[in-house]
C-alpha atoms as a PDB file:
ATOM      1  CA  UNK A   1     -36.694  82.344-252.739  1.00  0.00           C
ATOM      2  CA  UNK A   2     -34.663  84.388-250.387  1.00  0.00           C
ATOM      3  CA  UNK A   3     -35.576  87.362-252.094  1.00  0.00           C
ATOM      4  CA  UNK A   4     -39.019  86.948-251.985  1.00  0.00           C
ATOM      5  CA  UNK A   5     -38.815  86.165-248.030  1.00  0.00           C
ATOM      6  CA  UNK A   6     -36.564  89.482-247.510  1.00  0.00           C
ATOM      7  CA  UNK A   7     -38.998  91.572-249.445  1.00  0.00           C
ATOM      8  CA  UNK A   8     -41.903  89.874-247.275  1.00  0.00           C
ATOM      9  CA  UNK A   9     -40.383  90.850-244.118  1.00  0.00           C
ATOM     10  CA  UNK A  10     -39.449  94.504-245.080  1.00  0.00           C
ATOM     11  CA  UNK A  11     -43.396  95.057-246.129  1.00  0.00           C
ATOM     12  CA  UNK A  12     -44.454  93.302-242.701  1.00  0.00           C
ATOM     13  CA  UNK A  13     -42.690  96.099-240.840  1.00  0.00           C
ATOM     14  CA  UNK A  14     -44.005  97.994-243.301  1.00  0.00           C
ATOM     15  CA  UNK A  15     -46.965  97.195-242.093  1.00  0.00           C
ATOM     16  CA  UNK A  16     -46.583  97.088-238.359  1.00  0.00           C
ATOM     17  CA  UNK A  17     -45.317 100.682-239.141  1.00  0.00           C
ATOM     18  CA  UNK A  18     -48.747 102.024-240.240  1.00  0.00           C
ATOM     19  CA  UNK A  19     -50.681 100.062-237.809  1.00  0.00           C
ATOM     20  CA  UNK A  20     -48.579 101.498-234.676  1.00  0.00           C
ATOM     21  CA  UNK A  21     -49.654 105.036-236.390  1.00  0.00           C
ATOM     22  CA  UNK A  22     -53.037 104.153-236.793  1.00  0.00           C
ATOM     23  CA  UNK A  23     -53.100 103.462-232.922  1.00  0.00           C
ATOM     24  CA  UNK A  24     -54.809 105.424-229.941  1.00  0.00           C
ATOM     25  CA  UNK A  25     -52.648 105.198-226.951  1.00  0.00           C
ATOM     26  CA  UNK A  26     -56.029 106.265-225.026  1.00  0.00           C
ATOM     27  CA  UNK A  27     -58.051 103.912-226.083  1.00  0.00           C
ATOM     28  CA  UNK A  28     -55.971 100.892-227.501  1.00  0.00           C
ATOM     29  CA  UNK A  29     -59.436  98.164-227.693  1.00  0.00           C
ATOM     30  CA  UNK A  30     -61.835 100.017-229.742  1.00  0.00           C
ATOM     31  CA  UNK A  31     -62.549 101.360-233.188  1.00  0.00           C
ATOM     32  CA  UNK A  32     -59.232 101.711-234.973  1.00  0.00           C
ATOM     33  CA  UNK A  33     -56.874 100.708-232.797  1.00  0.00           C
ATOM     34  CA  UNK A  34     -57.990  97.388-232.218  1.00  0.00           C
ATOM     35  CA  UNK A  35     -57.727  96.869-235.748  1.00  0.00           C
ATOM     36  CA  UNK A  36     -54.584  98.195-236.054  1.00  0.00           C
ATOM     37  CA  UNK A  37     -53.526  95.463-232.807  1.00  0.00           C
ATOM     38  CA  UNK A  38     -54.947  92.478-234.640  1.00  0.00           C
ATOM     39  CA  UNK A  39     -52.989  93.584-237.678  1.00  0.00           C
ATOM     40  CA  UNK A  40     -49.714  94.094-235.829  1.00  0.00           C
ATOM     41  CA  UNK A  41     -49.791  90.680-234.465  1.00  0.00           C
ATOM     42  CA  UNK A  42     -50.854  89.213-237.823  1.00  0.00           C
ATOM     43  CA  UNK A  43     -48.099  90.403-239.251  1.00  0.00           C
ATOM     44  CA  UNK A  44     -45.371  89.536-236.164  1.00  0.00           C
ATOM     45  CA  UNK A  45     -46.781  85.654-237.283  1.00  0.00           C
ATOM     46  CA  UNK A  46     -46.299  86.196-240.167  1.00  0.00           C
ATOM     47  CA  UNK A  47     -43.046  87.578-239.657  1.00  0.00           C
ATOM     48  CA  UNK A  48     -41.947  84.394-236.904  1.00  0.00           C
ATOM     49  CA  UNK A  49     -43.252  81.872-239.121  1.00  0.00           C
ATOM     50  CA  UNK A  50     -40.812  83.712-242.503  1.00  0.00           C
ATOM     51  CA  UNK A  51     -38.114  83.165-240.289  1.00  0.00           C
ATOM     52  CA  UNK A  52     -38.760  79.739-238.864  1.00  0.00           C
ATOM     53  CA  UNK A  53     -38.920  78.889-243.289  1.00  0.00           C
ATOM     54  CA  UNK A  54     -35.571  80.716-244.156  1.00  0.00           C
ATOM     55  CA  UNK A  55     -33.890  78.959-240.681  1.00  0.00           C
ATOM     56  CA  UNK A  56     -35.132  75.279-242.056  1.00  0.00           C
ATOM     57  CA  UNK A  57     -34.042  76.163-245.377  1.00  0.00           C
ATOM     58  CA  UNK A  58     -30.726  77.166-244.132  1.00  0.00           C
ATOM     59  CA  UNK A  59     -30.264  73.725-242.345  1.00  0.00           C
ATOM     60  CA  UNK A  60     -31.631  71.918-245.325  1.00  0.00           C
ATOM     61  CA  UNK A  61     -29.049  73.027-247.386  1.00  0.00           C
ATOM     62  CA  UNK A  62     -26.271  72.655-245.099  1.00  0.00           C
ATOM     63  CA  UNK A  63     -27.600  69.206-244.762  1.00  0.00           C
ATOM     64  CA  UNK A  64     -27.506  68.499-248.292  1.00  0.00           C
ATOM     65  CA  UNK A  65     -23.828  69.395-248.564  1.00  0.00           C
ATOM     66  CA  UNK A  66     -22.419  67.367-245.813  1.00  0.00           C
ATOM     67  CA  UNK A  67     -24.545  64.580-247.591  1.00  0.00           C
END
């Protein structure tokens, strides 16, 4: 499972990578590059909420060991 969150994150700044290309510093809230805004912050949640997962998985376990 940690794999699959790690390989997750690298393709969401991946992505964040193409949408900051795909903006227009001149005109950030129209046409493309208010598409490529709403993707950039879909993918930073996306990105905050992988890491909240592998930070309560981490605890999990180290709960289940001192159990």
């Amino acid at each position: 499972m940690k794999v699959f969150t790690y390989i997750i994150l690298v393709l969401g700044l991946v992505l964040i990578g193409v949408n900051v290309a795909m903006l227009n510093p001149e005109d950030l809230f129209n046409g493309d590059s208010l598409v490529a805004l709403i993707g950039i912050l879909a993918v930073l949640c996306a990105v905050v909420i992988l890491l909240i997962f592998n930070l309560s998985k981490s605890i999990e376990n180290k709960l289940k060991r001192h159990s």
